[in-house]
N, C-alpha and C. Protein backbone atom coordinates (compact mmCIF):
# COMPACT_ATOMS: atom_id res chain seq x y z
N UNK A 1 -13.07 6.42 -11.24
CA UNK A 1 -13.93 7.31 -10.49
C UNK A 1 -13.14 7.90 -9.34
N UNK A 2 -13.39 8.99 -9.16
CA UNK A 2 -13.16 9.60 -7.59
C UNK A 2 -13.19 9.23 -6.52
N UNK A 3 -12.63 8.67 -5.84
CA UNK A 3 -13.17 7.71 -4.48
C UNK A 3 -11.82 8.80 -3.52
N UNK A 4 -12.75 8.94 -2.14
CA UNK A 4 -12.15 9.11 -0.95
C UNK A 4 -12.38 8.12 -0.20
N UNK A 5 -11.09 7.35 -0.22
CA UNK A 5 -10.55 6.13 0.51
C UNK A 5 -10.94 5.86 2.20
N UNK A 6 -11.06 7.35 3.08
CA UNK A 6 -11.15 7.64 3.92
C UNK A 6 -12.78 7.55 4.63
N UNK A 7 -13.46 7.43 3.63
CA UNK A 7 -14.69 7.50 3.69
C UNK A 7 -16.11 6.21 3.33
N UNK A 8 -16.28 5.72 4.17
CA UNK A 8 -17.31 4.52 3.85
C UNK A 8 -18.04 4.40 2.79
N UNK A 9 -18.96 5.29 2.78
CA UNK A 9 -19.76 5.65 1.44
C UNK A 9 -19.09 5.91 0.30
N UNK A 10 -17.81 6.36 0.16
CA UNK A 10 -17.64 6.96 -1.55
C UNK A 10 -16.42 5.45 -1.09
N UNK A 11 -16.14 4.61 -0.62
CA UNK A 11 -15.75 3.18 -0.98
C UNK A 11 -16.75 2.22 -1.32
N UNK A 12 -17.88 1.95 -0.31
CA UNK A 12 -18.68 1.38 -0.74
C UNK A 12 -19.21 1.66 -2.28
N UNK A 13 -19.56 2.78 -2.66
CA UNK A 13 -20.47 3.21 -3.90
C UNK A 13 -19.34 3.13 -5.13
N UNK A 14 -17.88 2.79 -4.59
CA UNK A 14 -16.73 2.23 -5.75
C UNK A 14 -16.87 0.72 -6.09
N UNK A 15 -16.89 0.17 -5.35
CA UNK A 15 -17.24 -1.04 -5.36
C UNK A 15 -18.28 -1.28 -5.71
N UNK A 16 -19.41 -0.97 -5.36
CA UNK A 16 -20.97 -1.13 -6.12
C UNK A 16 -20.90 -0.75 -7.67
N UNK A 17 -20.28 0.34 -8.06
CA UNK A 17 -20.37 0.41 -9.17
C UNK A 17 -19.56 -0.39 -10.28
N UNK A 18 -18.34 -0.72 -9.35
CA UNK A 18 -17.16 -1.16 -10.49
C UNK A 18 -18.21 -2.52 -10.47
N UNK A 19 -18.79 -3.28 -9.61
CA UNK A 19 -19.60 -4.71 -9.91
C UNK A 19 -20.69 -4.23 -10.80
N UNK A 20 -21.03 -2.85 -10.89
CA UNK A 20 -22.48 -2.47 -11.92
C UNK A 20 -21.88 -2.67 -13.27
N UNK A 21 -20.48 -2.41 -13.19
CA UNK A 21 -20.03 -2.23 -14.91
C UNK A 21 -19.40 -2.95 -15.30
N UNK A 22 -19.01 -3.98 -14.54
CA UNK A 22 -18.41 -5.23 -14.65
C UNK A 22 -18.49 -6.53 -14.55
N UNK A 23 -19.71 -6.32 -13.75
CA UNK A 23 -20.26 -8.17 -12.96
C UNK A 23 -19.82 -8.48 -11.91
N UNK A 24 -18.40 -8.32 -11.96
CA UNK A 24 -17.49 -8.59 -10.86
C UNK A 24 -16.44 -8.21 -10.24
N UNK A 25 -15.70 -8.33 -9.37
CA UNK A 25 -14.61 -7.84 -8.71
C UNK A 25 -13.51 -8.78 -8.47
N UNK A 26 -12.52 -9.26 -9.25
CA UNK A 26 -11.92 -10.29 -9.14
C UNK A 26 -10.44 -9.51 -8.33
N UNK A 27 -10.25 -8.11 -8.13
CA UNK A 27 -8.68 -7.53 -7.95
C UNK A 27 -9.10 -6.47 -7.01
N UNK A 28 -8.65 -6.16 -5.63
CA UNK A 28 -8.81 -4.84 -5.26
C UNK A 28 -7.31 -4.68 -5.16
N UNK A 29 -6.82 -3.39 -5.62
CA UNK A 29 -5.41 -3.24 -4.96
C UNK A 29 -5.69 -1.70 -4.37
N UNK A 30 -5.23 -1.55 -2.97
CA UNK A 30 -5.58 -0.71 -1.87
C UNK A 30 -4.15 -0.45 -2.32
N UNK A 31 -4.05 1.12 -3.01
CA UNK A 31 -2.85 1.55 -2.72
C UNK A 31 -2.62 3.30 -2.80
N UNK A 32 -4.35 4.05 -2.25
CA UNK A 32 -3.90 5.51 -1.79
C UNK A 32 -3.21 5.28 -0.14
N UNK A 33 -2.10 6.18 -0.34
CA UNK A 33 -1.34 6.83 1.06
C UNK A 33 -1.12 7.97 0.34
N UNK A 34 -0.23 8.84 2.12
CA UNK A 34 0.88 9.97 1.71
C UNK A 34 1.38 9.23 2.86
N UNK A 35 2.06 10.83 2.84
CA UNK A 35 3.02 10.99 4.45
C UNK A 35 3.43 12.01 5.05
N UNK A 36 3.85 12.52 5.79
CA UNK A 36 4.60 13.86 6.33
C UNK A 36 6.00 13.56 7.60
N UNK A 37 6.16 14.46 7.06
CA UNK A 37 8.05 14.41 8.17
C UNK A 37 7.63 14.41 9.28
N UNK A 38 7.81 14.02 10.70
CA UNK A 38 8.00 14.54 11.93
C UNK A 38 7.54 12.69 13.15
N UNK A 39 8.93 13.60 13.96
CA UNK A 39 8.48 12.40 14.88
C UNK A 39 7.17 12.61 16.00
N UNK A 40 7.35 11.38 16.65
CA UNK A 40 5.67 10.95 17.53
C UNK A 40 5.64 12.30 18.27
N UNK A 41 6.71 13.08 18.96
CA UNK A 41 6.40 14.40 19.60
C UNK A 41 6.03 15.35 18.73
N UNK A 42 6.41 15.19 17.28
CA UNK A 42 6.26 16.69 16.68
C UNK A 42 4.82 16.19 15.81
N UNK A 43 4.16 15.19 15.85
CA UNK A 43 3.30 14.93 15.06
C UNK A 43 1.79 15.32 16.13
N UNK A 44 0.77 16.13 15.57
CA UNK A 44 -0.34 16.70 15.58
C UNK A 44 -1.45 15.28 15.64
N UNK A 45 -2.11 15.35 16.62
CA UNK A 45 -3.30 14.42 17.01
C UNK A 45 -4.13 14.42 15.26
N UNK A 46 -4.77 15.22 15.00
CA UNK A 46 -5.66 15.71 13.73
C UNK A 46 -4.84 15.11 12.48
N UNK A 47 -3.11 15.66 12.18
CA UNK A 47 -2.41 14.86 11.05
C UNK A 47 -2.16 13.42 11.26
N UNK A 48 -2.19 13.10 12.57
CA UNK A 48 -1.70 11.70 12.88
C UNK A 48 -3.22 10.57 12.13
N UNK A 49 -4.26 11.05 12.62
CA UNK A 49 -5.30 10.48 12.28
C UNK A 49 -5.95 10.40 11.04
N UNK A 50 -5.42 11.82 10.33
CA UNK A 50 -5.82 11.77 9.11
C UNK A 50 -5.03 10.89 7.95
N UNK A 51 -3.72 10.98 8.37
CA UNK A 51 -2.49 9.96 7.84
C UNK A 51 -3.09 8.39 8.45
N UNK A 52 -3.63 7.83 9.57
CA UNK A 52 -4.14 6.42 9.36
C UNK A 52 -5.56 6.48 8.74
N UNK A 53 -6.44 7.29 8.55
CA UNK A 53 -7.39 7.38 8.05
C UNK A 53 -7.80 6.84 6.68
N UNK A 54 -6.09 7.44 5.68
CA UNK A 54 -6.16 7.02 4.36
C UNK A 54 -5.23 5.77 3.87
N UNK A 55 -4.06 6.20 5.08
CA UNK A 55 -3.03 4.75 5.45
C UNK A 55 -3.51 3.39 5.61
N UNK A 56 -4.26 3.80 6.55
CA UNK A 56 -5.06 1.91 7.42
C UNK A 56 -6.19 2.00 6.96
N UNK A 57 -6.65 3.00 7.37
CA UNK A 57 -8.38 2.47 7.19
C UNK A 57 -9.04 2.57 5.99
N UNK A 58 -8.54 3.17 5.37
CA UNK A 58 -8.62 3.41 3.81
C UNK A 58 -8.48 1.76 2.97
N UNK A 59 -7.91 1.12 3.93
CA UNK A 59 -7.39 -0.37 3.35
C UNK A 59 -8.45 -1.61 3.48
N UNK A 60 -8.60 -1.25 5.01
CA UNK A 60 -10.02 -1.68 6.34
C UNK A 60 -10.95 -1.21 5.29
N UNK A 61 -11.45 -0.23 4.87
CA UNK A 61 -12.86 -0.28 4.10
C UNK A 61 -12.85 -0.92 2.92
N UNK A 62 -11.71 -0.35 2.02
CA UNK A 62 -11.73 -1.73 0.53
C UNK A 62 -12.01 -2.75 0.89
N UNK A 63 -11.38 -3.53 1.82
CA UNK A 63 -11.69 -5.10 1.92
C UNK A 63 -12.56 -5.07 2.71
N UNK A 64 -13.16 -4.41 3.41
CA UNK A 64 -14.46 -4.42 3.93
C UNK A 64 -15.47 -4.57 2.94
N UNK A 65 -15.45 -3.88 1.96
CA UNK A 65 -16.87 -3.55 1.10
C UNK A 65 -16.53 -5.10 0.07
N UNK A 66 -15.20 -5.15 -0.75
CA UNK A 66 -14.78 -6.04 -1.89
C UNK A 66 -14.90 -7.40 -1.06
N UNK A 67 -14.55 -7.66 -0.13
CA UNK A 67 -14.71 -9.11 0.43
C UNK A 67 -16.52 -10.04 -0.07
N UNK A 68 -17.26 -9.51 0.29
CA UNK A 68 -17.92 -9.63 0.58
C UNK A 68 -18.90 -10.42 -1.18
N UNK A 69 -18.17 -9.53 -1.93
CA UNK A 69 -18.33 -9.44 -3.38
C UNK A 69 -17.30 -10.73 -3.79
N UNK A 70 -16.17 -10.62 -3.29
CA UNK A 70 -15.69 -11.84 -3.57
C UNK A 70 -15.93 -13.31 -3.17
N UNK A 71 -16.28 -13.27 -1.90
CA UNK A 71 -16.71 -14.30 -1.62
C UNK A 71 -18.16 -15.28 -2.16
N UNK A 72 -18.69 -13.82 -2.73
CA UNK A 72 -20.31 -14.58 -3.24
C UNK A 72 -19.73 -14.82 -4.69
N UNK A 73 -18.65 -14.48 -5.16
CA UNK A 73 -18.52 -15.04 -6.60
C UNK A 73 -17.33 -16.60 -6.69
N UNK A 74 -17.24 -16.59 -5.44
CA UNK A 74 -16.36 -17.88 -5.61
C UNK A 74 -14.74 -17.31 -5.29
N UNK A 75 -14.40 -16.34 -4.96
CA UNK A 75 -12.97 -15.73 -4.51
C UNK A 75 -12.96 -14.41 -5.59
N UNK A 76 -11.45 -14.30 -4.99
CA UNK A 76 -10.94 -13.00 -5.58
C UNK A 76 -9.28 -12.61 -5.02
N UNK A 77 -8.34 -11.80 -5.22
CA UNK A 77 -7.52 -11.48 -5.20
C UNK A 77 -7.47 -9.92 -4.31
N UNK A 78 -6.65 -9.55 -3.33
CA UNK A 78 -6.61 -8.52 -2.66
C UNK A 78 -4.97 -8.10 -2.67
N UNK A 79 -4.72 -7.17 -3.01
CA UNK A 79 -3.07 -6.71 -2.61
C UNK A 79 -3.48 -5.49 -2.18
N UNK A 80 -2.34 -5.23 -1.05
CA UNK A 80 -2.58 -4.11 -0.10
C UNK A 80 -1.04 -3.67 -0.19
N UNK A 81 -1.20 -2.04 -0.35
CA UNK A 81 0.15 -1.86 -0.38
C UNK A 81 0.78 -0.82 0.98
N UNK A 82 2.04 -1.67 1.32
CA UNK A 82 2.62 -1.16 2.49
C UNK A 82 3.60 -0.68 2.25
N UNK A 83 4.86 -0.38 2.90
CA UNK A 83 6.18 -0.31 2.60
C UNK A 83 7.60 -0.78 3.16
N UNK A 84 8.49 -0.31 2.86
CA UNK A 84 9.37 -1.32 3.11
C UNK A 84 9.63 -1.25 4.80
N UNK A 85 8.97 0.73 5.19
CA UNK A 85 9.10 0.89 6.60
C UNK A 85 8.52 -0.22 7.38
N UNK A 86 7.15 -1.29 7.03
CA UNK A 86 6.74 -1.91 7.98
C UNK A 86 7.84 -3.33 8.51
N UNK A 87 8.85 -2.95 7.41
CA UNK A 87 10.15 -3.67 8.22
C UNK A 87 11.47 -3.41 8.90
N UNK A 88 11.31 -1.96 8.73
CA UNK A 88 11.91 -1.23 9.28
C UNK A 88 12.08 0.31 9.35
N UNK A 89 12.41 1.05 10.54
CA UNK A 89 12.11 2.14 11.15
C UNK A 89 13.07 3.35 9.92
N UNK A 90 12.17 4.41 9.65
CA UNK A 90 13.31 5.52 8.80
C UNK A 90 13.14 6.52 10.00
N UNK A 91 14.29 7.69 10.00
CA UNK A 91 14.27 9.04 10.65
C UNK A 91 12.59 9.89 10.12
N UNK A 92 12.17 10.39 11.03
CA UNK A 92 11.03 11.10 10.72
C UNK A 92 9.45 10.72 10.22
N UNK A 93 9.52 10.10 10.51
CA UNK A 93 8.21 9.36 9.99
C UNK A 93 7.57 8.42 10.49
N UNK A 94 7.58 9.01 12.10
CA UNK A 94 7.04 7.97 12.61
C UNK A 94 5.38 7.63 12.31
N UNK A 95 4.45 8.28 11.95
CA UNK A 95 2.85 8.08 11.70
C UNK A 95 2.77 7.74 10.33
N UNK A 96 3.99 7.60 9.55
CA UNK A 96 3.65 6.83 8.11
C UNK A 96 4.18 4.79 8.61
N UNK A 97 5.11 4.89 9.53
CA UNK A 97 5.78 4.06 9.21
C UNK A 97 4.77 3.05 10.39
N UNK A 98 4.07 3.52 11.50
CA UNK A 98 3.04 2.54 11.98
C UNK A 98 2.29 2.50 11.34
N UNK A 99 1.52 3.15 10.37
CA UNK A 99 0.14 3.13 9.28
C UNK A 99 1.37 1.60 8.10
N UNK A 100 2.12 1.84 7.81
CA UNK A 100 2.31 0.79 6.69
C UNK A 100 2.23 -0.58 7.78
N UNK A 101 3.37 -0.44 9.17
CA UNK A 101 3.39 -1.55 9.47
C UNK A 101 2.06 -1.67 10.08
N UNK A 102 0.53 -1.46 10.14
CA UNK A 102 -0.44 -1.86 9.97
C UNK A 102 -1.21 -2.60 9.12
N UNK A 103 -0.66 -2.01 7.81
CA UNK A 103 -1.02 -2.66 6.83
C UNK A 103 -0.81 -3.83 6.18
N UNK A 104 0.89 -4.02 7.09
CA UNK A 104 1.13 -5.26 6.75
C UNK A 104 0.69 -7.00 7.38
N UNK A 105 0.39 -6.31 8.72
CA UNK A 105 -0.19 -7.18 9.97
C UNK A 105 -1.99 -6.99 9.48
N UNK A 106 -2.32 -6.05 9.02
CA UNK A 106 -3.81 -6.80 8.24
C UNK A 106 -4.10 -7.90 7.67
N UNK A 107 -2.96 -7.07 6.53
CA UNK A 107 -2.72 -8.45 4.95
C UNK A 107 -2.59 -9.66 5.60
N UNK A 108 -1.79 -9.89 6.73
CA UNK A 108 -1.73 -11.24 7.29
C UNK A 108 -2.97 -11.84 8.07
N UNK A 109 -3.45 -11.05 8.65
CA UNK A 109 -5.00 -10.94 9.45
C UNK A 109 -5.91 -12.10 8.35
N UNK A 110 -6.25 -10.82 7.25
CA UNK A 110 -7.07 -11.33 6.46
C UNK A 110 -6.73 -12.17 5.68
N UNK A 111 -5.25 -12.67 5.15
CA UNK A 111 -5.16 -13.81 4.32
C UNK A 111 -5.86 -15.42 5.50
N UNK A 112 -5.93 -15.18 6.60
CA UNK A 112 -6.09 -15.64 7.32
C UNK A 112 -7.21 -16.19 7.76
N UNK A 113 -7.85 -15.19 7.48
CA UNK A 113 -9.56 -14.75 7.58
C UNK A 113 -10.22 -15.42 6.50
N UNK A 114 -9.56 -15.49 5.61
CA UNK A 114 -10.65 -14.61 3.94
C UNK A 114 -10.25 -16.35 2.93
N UNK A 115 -9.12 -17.32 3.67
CA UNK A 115 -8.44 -18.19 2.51
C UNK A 115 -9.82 -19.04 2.48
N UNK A 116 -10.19 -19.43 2.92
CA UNK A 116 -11.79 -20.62 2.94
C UNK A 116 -12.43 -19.99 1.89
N UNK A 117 -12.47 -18.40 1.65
CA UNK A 117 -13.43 -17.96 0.96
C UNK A 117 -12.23 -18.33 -0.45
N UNK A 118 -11.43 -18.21 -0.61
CA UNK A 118 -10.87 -18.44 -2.12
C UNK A 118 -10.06 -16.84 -2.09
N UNK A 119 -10.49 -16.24 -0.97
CA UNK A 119 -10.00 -14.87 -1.42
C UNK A 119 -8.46 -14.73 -0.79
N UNK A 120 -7.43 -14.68 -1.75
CA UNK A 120 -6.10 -14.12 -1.23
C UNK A 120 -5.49 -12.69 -1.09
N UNK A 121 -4.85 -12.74 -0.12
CA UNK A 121 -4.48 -11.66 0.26
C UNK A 121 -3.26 -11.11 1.07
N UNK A 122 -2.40 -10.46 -0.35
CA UNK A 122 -0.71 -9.98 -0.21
C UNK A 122 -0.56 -8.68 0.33
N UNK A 123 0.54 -8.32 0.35
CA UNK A 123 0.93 -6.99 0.09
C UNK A 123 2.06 -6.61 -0.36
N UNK A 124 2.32 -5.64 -1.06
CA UNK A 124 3.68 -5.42 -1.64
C UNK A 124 4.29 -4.15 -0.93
N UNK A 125 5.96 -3.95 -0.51
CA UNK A 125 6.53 -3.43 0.21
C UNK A 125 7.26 -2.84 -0.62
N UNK A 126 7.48 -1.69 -0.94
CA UNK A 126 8.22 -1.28 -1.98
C UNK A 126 9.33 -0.13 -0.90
N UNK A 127 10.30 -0.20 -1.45
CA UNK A 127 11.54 0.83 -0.99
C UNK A 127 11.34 2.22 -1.62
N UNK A 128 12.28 2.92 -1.92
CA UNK A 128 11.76 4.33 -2.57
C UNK A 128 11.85 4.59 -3.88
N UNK A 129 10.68 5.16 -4.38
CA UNK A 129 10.60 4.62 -5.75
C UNK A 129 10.03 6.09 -6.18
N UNK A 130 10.61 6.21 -7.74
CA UNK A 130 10.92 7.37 -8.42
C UNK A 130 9.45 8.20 -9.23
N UNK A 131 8.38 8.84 -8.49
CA UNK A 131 6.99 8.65 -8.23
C UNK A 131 7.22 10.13 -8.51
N UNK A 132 5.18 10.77 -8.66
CA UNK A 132 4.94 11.93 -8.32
C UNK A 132 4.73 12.10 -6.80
N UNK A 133 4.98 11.19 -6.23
CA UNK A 133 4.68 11.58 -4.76
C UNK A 133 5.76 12.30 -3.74
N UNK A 134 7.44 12.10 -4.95
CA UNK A 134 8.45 12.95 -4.17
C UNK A 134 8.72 14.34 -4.96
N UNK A 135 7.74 14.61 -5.70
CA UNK A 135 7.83 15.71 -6.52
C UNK A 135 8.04 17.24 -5.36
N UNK A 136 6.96 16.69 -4.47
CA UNK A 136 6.74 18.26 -3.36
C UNK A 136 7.75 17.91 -2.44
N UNK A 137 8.60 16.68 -2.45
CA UNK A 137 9.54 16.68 -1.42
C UNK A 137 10.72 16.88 -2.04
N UNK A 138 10.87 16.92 -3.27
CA UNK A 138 11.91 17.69 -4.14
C UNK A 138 11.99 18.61 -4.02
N UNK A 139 10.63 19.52 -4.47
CA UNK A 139 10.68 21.02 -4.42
C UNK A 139 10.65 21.69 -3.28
N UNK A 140 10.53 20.99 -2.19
CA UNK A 140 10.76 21.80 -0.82
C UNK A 140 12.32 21.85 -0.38
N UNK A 141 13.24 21.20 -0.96
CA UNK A 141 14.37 21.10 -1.00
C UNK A 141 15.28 22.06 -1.07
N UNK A 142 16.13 22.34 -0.65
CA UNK A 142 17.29 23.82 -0.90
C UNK A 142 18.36 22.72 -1.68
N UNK A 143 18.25 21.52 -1.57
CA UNK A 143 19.25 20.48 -2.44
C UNK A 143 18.94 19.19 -3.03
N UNK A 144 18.00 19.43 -3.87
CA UNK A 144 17.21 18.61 -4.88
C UNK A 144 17.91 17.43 -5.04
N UNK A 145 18.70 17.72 -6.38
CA UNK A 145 19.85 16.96 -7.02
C UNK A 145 20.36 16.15 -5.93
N UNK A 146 20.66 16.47 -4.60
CA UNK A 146 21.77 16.04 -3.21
C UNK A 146 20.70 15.17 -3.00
N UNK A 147 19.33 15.36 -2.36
CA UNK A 147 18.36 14.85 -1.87
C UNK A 147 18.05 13.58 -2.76
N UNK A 148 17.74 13.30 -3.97
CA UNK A 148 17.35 12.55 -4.97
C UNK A 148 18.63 11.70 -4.91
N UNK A 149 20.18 11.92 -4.77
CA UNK A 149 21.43 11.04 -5.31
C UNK A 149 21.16 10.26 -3.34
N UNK A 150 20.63 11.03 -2.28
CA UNK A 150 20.67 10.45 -1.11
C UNK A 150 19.84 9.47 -0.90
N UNK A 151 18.64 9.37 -1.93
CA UNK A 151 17.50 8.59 -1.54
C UNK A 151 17.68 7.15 -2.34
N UNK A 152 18.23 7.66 -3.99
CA UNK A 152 18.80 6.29 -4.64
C UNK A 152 19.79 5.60 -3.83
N UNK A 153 20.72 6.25 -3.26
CA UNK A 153 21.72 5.17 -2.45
C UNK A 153 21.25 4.82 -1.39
N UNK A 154 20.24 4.83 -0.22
CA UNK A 154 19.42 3.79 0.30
C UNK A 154 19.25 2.38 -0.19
N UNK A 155 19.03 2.01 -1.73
CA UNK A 155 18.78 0.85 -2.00
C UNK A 155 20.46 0.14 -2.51
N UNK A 156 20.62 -0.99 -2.43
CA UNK A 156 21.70 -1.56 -2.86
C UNK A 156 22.15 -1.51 -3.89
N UNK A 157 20.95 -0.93 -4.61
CA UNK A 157 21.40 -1.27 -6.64
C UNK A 157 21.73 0.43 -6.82
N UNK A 158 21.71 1.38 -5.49
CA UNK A 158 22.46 2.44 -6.36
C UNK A 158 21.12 3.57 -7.16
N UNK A 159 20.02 3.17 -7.22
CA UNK A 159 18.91 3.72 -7.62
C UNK A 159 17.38 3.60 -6.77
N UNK A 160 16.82 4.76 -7.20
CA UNK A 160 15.41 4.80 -6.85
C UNK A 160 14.20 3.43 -7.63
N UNK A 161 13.29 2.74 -7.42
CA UNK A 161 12.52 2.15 -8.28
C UNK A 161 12.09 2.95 -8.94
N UNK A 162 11.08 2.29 -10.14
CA UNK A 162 10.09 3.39 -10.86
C UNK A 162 8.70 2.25 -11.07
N UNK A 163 7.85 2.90 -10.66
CA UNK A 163 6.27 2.79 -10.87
C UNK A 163 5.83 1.22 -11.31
N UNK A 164 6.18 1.03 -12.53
CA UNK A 164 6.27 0.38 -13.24
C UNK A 164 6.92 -1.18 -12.50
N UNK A 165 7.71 -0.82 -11.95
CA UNK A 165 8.60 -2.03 -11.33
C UNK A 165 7.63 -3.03 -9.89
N UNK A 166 7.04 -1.79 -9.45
CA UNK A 166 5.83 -1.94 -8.50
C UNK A 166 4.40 -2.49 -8.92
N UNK A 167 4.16 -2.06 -10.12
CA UNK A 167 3.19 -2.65 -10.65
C UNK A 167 3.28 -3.94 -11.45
N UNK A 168 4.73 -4.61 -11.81
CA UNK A 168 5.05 -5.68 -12.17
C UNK A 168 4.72 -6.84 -10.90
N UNK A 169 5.05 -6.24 -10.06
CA UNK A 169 4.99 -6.99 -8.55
C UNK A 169 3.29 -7.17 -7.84
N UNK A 170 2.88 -6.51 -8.17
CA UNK A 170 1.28 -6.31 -8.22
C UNK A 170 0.78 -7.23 -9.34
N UNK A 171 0.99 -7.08 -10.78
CA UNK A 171 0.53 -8.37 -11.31
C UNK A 171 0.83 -9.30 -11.13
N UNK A 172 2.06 -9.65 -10.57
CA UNK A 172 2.67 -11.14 -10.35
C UNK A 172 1.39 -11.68 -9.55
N UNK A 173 1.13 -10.69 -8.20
CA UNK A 173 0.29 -11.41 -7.29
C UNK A 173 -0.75 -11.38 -7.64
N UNK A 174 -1.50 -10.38 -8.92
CA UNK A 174 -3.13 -11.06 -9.12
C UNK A 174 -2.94 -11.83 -9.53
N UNK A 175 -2.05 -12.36 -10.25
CA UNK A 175 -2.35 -13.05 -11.52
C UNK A 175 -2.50 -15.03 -10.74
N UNK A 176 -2.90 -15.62 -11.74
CA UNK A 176 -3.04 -17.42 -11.70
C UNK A 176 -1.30 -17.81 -11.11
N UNK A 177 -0.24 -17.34 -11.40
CA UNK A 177 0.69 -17.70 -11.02
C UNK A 177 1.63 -17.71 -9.34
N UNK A 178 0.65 -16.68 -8.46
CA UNK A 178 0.53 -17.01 -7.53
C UNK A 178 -0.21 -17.32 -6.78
N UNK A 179 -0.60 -18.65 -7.37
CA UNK A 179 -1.91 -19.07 -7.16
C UNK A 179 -1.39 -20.04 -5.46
N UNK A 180 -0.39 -19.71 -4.75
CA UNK A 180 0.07 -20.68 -3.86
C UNK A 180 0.23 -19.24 -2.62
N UNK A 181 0.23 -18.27 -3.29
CA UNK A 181 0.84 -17.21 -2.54
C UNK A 181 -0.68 -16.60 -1.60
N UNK A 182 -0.07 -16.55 0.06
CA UNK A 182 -0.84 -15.85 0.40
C UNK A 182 -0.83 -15.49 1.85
N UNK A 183 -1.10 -14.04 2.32
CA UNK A 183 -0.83 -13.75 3.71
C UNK A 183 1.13 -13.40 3.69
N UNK A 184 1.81 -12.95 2.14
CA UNK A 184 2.82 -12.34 2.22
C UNK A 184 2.98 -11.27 2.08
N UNK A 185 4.25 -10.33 2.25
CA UNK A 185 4.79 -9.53 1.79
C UNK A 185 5.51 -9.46 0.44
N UNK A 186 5.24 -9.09 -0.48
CA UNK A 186 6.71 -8.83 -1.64
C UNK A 186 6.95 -7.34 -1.24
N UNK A 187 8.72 -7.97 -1.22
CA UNK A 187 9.79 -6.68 -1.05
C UNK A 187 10.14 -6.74 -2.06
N UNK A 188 9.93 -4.92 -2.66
CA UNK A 188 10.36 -4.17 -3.83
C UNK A 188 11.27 -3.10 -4.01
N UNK A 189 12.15 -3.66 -3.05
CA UNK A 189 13.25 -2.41 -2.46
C UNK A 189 14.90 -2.21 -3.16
N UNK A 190 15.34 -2.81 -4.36
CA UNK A 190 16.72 -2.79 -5.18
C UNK A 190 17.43 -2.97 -3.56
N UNK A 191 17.28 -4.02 -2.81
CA UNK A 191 17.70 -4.39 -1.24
C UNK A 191 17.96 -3.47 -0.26
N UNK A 192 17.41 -2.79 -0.04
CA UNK A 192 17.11 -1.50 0.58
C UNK A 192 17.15 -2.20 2.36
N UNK A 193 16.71 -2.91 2.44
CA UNK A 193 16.54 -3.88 3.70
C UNK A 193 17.19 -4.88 3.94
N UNK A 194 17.88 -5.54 2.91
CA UNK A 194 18.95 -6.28 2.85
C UNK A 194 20.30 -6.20 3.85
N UNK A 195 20.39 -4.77 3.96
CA UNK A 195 21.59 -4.47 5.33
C UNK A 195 20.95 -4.69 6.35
């Protein structure tokens, strides 16, 4: 379904329904963001807010509404996704890179909060990964090809992630096998943070 993350009602009425067609809610994974270039001087009151709007609070309402559902069924599983910025600072980005490292000081909040209830709660940190989300930051490019060989060598292994590699890391943590895990980070960065 359509959900604006940003918005109480069309989260709440996601959650109500996914329990109408399902019974239950055993997984939320909170993982709409964007981002935009510019530092804390060049960044706009209105973009700044609208970037934590879907960043943080977008995260704040999933587990707002899903908690609640989990706890009356006996637990549940929460992954929240941040990035690798909430461990460290990139050029330009300063209103993406406090919205992740928010997200990561939640996940810890609420694993905190929420473990009595049975409900755990990770987050996964991923480095830069080979997405439709750098498609418009490709094409705004005068040096594509340059831009794309600059962003794979950030990580240690020489490459960008892909999708897939992120969502391996996401099942690890719903699944029964980290059944010990909780109130962490997984870093998904080919060691991007490692220096």
């Amino acid at each position: 379904m359509q959900v604006d993350v940003s918005q109480a009602a069309s989260v709440q009425r996601m959650v109500q329904e996914t329990v109408a067609a399902y019974g239950r809610l055993d997984v939320l994974v909170n993982n709409a963001g964007y981002g935009f270039a510019a530092t804390v001087e060049e960044t706009e009151e209105a973009d700044w807010d609208r970037l934590m709007a879907v960043n943080l609070k977008g995260v704040y309402l999933g587990c707002k509404y899903a908690i609640p559902v989990m706890r009356q069924q006996g637990g549940g599983v929460i992954i929240n996704t941040a990035s690798v910025v909430a461990l460290v600072g990139i050029e330009n980005r300063a209103a993406y890179c406090a919205s992740k490292g928010g997200v990561a000081a939640l996940t810890r909040a609420m694993a905190v909060d929420h473990v009595r209830d049975g409900i755990r709660v990770n987050c996964v940190a991923p480095g830069t990964i080979d997405s439709p989300y750098l498609a418009p930051i490709f094409a705004a490019s005068s040096e594509p090809q340059r831009l794309r060989e600059q962003l794979a060598q950030r990580q240690l292994m020489g490459r960008m992630g892909t999708p897939e590699e992120v969502a391996y890391a996401m099942l690890y943590l719903a699944s029964d096998e980290s059944s010990f895990t909780t109130g962490t980070m997984l870093v998904v960065d080919g060691g991007m943070t490692a220096r």
